[in-house]
C-alpha atoms as a PDB file:
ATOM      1  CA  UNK A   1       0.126   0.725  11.399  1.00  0.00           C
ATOM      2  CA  UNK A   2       0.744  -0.204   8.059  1.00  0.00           C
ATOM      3  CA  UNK A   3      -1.550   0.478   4.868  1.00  0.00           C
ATOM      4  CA  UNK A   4      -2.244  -0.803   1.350  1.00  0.00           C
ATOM      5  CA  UNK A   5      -2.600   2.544  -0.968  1.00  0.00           C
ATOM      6  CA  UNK A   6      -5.456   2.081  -4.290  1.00  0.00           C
ATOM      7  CA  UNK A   7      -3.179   3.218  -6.967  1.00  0.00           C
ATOM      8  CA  UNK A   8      -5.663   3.893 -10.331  1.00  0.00           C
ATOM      9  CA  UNK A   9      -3.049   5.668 -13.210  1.00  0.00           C
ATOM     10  CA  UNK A  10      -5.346   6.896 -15.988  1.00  0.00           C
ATOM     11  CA  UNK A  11      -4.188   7.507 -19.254  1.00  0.00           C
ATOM     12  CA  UNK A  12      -6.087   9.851 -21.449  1.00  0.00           C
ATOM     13  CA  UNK A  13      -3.224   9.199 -24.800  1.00  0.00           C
ATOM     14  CA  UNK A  14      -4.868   6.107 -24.843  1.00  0.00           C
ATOM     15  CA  UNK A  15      -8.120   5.641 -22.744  1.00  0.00           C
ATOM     16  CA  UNK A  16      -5.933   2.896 -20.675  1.00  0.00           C
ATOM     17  CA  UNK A  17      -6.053   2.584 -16.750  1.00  0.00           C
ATOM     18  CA  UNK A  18      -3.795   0.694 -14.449  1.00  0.00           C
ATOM     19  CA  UNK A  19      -4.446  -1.195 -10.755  1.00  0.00           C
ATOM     20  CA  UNK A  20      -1.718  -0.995  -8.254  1.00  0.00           C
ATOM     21  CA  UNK A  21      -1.919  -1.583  -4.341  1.00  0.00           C
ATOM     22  CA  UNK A  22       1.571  -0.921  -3.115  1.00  0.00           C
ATOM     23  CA  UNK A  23       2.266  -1.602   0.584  1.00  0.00           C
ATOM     24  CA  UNK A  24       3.052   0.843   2.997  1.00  0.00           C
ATOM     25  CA  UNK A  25       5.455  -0.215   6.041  1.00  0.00           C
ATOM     26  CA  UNK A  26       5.083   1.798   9.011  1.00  0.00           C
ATOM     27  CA  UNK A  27       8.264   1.026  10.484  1.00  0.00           C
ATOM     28  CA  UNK A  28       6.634   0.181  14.272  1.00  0.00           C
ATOM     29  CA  UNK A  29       8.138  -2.654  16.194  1.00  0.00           C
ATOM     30  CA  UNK A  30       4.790  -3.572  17.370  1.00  0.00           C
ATOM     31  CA  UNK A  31       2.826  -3.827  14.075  1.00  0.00           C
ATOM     32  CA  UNK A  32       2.682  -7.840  13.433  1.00  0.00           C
ATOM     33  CA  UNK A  33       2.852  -6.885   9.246  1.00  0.00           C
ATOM     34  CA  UNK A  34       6.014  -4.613   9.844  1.00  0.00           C
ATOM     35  CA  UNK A  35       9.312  -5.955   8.352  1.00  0.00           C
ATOM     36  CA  UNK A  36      10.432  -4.212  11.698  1.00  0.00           C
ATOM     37  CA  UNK A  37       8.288  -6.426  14.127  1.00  0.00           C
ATOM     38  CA  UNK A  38      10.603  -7.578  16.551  1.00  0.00           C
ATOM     39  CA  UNK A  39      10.728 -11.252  17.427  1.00  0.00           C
ATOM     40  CA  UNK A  40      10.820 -10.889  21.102  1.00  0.00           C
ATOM     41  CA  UNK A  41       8.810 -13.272  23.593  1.00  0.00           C
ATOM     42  CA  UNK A  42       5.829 -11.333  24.293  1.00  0.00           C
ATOM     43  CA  UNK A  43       2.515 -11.731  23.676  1.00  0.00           C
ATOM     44  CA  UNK A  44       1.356 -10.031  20.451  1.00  0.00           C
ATOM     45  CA  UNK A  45      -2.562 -10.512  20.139  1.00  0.00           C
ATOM     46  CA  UNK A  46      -2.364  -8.598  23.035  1.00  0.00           C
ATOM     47  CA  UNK A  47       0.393  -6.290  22.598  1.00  0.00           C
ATOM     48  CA  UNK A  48       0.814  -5.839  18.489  1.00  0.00           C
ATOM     49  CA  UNK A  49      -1.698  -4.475  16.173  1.00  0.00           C
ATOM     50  CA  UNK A  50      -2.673  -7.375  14.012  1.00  0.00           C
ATOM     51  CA  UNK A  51      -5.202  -5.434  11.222  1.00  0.00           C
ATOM     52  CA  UNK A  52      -3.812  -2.989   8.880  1.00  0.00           C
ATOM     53  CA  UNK A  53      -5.322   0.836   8.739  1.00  0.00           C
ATOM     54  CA  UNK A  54      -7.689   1.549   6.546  1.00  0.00           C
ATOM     55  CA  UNK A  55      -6.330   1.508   2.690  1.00  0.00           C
ATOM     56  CA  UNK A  56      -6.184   5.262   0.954  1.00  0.00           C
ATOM     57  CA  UNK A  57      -7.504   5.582  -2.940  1.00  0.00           C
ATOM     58  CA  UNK A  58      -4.917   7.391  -4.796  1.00  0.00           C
ATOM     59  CA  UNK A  59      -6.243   8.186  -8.680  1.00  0.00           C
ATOM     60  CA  UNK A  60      -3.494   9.982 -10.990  1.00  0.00           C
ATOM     61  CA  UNK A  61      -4.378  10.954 -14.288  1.00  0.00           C
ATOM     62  CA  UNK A  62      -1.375  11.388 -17.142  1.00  0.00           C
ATOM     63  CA  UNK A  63      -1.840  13.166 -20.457  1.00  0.00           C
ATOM     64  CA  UNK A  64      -0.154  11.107 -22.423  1.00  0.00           C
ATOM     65  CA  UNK A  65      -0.225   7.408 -23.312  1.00  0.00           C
ATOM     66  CA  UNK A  66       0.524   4.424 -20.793  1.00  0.00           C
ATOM     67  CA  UNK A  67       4.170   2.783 -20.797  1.00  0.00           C
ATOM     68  CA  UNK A  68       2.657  -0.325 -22.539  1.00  0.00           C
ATOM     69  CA  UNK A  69       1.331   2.238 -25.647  1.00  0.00           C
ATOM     70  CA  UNK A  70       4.323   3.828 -25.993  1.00  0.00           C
END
């Protein structure tokens, strides 16, 4: 199923952080949020998964200062 990942980027140059929640696709035919759900008749409360997984917290920490700093 797909998944939203909690992207923190801290930057100690400048004491800065930034928020990002990039999507993850998962590729599956029967995942409703999938850019590869197929369009078929079928019934898909029943048949697709309709939530997303659970999201996954991702914190990367750079030495130097952020893009917007530089």
């Amino acid at each position: 199923m797909c998944y939203r990942i909690l992207l923190t980027e801290l930057y100690r140059g400048c004491g800065h952080s930034h928020f990002r929640q990039p999507f993850v696709d998962c590729n599956s035919p029967n995942c409703v949020r999938s850019e590869y759900h197929t369009t078929q008749k079928h019934q898909c409360t029943l048949t697709c998964k309709q939530a997303l997984n659970a999201d996954k917290t991702v914190v990367e920490e750079h030495g130097g200062p952020c893009p917007v700093c530089k």
